[in-house]
N, C-alpha and C. Protein backbone atom coordinates (compact mmCIF):
# COMPACT_ATOMS: atom_id res chain seq x y z
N UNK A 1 -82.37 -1.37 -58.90
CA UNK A 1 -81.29 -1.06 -57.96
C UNK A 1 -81.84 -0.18 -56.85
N UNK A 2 -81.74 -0.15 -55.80
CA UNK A 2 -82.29 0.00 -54.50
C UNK A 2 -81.69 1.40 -54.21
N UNK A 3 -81.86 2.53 -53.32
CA UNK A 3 -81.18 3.71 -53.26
C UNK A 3 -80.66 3.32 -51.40
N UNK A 4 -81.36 2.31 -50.88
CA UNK A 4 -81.20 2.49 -49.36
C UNK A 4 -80.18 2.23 -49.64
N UNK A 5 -78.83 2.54 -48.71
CA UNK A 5 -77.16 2.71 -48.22
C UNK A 5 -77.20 0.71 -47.47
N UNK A 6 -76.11 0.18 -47.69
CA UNK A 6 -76.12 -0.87 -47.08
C UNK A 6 -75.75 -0.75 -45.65
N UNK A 7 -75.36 0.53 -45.10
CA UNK A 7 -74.74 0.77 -43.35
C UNK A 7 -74.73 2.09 -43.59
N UNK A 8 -75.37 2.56 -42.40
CA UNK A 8 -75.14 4.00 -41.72
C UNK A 8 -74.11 3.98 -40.82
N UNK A 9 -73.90 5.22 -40.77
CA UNK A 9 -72.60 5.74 -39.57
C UNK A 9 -73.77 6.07 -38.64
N UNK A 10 -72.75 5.78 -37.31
CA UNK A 10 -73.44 5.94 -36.44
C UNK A 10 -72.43 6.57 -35.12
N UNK A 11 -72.84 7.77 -35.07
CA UNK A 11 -71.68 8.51 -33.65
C UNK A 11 -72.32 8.10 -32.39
N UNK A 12 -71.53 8.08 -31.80
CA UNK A 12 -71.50 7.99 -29.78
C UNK A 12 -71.55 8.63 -29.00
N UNK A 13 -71.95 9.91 -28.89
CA UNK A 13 -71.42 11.06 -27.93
C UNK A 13 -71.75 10.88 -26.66
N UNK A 14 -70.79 11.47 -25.79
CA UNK A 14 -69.12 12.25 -25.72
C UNK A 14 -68.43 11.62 -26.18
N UNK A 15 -68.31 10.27 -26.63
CA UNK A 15 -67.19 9.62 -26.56
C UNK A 15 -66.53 9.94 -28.16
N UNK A 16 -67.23 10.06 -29.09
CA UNK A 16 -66.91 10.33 -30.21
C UNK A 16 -67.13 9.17 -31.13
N UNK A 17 -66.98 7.74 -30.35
CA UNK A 17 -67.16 7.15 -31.23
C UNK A 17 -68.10 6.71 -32.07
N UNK A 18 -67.85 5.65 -33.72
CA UNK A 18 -68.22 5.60 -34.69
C UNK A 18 -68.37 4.07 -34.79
N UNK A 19 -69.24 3.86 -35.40
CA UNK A 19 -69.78 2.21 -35.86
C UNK A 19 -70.63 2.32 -36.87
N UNK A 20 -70.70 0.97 -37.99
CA UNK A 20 -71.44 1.10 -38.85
C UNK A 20 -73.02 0.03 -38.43
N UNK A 21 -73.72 0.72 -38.98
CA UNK A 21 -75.32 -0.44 -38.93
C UNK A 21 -76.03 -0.62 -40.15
N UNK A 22 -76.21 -1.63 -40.18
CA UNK A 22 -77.15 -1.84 -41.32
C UNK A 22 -78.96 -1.36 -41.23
N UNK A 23 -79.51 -1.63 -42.11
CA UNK A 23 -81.04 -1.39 -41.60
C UNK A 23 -81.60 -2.55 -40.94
N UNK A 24 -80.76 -3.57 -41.56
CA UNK A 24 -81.74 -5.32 -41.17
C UNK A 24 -81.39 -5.38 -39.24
N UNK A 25 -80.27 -4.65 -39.01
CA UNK A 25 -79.57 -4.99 -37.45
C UNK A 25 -80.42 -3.77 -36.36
N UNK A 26 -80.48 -4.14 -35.19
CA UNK A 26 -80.73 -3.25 -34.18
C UNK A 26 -79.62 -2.08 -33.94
N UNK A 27 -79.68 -1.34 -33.31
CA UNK A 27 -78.88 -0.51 -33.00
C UNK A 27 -77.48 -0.85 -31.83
N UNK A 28 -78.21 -2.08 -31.11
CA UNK A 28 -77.75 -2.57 -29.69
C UNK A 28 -77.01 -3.23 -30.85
N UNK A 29 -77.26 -4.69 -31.96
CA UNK A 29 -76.87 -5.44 -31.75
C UNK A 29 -75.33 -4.69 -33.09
N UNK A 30 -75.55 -3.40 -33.77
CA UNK A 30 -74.83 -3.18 -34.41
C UNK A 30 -73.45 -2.67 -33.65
N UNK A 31 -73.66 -1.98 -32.48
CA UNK A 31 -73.03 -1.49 -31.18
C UNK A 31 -72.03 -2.71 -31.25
N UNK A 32 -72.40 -3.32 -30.35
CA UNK A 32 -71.58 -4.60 -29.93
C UNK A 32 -70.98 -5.21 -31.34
N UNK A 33 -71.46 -5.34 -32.14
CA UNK A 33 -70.64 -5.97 -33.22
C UNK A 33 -69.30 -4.56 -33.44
N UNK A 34 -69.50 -4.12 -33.37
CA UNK A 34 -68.08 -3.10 -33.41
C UNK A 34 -67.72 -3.09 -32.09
N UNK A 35 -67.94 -3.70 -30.91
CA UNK A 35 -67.28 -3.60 -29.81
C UNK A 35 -67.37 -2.46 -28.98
N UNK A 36 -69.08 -1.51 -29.09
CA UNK A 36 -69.38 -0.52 -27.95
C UNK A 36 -69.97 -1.42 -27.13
N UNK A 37 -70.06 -1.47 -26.24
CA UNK A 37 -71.36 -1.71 -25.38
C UNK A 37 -72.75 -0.78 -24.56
N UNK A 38 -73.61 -0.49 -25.52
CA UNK A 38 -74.82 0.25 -24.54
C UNK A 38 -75.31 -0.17 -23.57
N UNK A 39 -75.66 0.41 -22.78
CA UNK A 39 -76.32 -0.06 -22.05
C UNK A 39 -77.72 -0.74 -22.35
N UNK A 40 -78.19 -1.81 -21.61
CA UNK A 40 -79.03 -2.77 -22.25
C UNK A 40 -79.56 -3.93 -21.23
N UNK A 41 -80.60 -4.02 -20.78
CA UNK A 41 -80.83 -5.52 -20.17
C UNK A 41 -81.99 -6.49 -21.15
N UNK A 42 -83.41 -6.12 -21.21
CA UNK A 42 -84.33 -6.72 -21.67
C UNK A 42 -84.34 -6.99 -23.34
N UNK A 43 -83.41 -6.26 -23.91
CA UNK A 43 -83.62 -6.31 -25.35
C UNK A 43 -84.78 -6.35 -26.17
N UNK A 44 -85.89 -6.19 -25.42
CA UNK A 44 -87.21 -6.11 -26.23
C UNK A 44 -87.51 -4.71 -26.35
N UNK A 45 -87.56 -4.02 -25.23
CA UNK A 45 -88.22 -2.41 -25.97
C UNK A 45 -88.80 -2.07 -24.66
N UNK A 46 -89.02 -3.21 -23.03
CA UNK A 46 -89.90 -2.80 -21.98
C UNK A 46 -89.46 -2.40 -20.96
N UNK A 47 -87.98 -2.86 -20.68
CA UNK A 47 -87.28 -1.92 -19.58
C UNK A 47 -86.69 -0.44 -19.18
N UNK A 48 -86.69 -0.08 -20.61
CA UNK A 48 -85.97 1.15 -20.83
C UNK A 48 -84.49 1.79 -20.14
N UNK A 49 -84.06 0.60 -19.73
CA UNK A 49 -82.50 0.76 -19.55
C UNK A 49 -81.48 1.23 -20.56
N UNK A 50 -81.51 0.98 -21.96
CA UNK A 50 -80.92 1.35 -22.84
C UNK A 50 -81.18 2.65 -23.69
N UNK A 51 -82.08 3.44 -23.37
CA UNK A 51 -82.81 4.64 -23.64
C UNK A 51 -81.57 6.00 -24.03
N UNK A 52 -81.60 6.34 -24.85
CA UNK A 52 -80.60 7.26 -25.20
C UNK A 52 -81.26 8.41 -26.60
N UNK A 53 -80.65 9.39 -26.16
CA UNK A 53 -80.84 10.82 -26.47
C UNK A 53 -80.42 10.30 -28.24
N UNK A 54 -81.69 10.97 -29.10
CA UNK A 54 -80.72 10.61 -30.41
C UNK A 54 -80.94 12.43 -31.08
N UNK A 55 -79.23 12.62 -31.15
CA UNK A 55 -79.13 14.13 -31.44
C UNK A 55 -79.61 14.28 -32.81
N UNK A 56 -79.54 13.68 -34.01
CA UNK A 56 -79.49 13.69 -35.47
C UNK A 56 -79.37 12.55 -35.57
N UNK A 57 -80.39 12.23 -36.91
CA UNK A 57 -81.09 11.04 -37.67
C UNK A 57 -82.62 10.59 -37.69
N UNK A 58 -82.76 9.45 -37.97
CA UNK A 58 -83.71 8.87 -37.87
C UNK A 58 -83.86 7.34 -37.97
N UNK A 59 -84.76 6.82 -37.06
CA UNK A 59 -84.67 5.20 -36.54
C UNK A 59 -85.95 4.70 -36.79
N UNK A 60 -86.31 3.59 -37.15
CA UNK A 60 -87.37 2.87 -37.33
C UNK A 60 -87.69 1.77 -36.33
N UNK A 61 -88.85 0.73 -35.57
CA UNK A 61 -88.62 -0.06 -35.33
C UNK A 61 -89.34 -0.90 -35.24
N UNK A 62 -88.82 -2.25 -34.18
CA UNK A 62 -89.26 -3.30 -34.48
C UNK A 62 -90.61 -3.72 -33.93
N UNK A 63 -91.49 -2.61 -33.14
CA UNK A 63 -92.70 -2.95 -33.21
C UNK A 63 -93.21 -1.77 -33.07
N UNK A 64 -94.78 -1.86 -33.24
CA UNK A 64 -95.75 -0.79 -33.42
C UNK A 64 -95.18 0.25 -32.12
N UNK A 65 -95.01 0.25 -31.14
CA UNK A 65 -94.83 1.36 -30.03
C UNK A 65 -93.93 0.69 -29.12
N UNK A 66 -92.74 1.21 -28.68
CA UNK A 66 -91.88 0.76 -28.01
C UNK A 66 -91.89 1.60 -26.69
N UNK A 67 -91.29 1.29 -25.80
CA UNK A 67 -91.70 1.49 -23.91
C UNK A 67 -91.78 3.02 -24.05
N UNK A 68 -91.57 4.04 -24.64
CA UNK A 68 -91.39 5.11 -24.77
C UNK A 68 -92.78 5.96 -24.55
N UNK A 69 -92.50 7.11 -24.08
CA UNK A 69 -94.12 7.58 -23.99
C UNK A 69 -94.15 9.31 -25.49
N UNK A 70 -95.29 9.66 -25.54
CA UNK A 70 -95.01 10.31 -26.70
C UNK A 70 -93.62 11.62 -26.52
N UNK A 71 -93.89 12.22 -25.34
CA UNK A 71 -93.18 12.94 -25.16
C UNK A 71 -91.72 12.69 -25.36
N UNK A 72 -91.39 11.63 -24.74
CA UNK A 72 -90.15 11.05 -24.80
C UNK A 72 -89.51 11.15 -26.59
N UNK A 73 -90.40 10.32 -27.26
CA UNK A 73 -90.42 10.55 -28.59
C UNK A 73 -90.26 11.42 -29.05
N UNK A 74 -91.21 12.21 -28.83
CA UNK A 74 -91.07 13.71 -29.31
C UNK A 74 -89.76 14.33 -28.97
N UNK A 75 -88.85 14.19 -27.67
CA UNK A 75 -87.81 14.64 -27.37
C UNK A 75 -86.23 14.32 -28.17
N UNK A 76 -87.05 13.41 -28.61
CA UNK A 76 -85.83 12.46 -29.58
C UNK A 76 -85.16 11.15 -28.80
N UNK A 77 -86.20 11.29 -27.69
CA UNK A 77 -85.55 9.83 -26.76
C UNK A 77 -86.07 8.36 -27.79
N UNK A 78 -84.35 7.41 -27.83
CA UNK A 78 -85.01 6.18 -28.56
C UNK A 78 -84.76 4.95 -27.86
N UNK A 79 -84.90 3.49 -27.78
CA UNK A 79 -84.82 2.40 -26.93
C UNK A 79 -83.40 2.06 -28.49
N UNK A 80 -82.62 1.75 -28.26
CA UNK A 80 -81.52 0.78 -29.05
C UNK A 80 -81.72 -0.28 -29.34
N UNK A 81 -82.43 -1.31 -28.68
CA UNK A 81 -82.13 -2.51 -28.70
C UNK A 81 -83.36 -2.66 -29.34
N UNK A 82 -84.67 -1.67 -29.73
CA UNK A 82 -85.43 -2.03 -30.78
C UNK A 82 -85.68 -1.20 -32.10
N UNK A 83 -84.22 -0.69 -32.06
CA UNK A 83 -84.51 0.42 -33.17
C UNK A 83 -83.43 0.53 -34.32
N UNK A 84 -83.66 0.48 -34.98
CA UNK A 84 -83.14 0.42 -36.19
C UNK A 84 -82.54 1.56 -37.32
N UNK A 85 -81.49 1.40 -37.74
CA UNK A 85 -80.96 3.30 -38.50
C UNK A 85 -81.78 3.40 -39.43
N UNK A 86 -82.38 4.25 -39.91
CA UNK A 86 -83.02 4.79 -41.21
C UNK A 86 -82.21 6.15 -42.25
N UNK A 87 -80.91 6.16 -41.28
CA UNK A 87 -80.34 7.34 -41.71
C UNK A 87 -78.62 7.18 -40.46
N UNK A 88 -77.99 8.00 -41.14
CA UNK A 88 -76.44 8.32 -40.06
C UNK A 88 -77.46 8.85 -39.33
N UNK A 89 -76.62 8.33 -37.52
CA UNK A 89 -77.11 9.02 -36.54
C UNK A 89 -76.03 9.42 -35.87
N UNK A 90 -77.07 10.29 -34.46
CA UNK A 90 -75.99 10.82 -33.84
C UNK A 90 -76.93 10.69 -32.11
N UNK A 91 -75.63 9.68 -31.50
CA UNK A 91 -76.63 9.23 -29.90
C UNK A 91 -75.55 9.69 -29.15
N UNK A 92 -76.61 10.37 -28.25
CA UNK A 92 -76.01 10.46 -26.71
C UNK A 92 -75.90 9.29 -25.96
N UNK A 93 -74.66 8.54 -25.61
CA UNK A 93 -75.05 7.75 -24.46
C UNK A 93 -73.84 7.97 -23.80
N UNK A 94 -73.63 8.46 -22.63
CA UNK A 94 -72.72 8.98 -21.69
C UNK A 94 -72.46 7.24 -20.84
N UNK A 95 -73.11 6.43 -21.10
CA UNK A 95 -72.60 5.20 -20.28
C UNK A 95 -71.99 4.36 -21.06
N UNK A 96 -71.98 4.23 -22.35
CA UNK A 96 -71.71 3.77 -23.33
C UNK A 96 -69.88 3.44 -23.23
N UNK A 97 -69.66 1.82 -22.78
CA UNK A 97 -68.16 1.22 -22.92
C UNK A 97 -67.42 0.93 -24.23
N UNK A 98 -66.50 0.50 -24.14
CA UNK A 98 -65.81 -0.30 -24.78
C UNK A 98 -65.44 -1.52 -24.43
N UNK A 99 -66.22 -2.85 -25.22
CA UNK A 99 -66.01 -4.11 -24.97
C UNK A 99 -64.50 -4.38 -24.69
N UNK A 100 -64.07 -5.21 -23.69
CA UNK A 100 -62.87 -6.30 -23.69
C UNK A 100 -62.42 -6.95 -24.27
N UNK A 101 -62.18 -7.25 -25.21
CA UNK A 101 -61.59 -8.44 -26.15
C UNK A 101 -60.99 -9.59 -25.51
């Protein structure tokens, strides 16, 4: 029996809001499945449009080094759309919508 959680919580700040992610999902694509929208164009990891402050947690991802430089890293800056929960987090994204239905 496995101890990893099947979904982390995941906060939004300012906005407050909450969504769940799994480990297998991106962060972008767990977003949108609850109906946030981050900001986002390239979805690989090279534009860094989706770049957001992560206050508390920890993220894993989907390749060896993503557009980020160390510092950035070090700051707690992460790309969404290639990163993955390893833990409840807690992201800054001040651009961060709510999809239309």
């Amino acid at each position: 029996m496995s101890d990893v959680p099947n979904n982390f919580n995941i906060v939004v700040r300012p906005h407050g809001w909450e969504f769940a992610a799994s480990p297998a999902q991106t962060l972008l694509e767990a977003a949108r499945a609850a109906g946030i929208v981050l900001p986002s164009s390239c979805r690989n990891g090279t534009c860094r449009t989706c770049m957001c402050l992560m206050q508390g947690g920890t993220v894993k991802y989907k390749m060896e080094w993503p557009g980020l430089s160390r510092e950035e890293k070090g700051e707690g800056y992460i790309l969404p759309c290639v990163a993955s929960a390893e833990s409840d987090l807690v992201l800054d994204v001040p651009a961060a919508m709510r999809s239309v239905p």
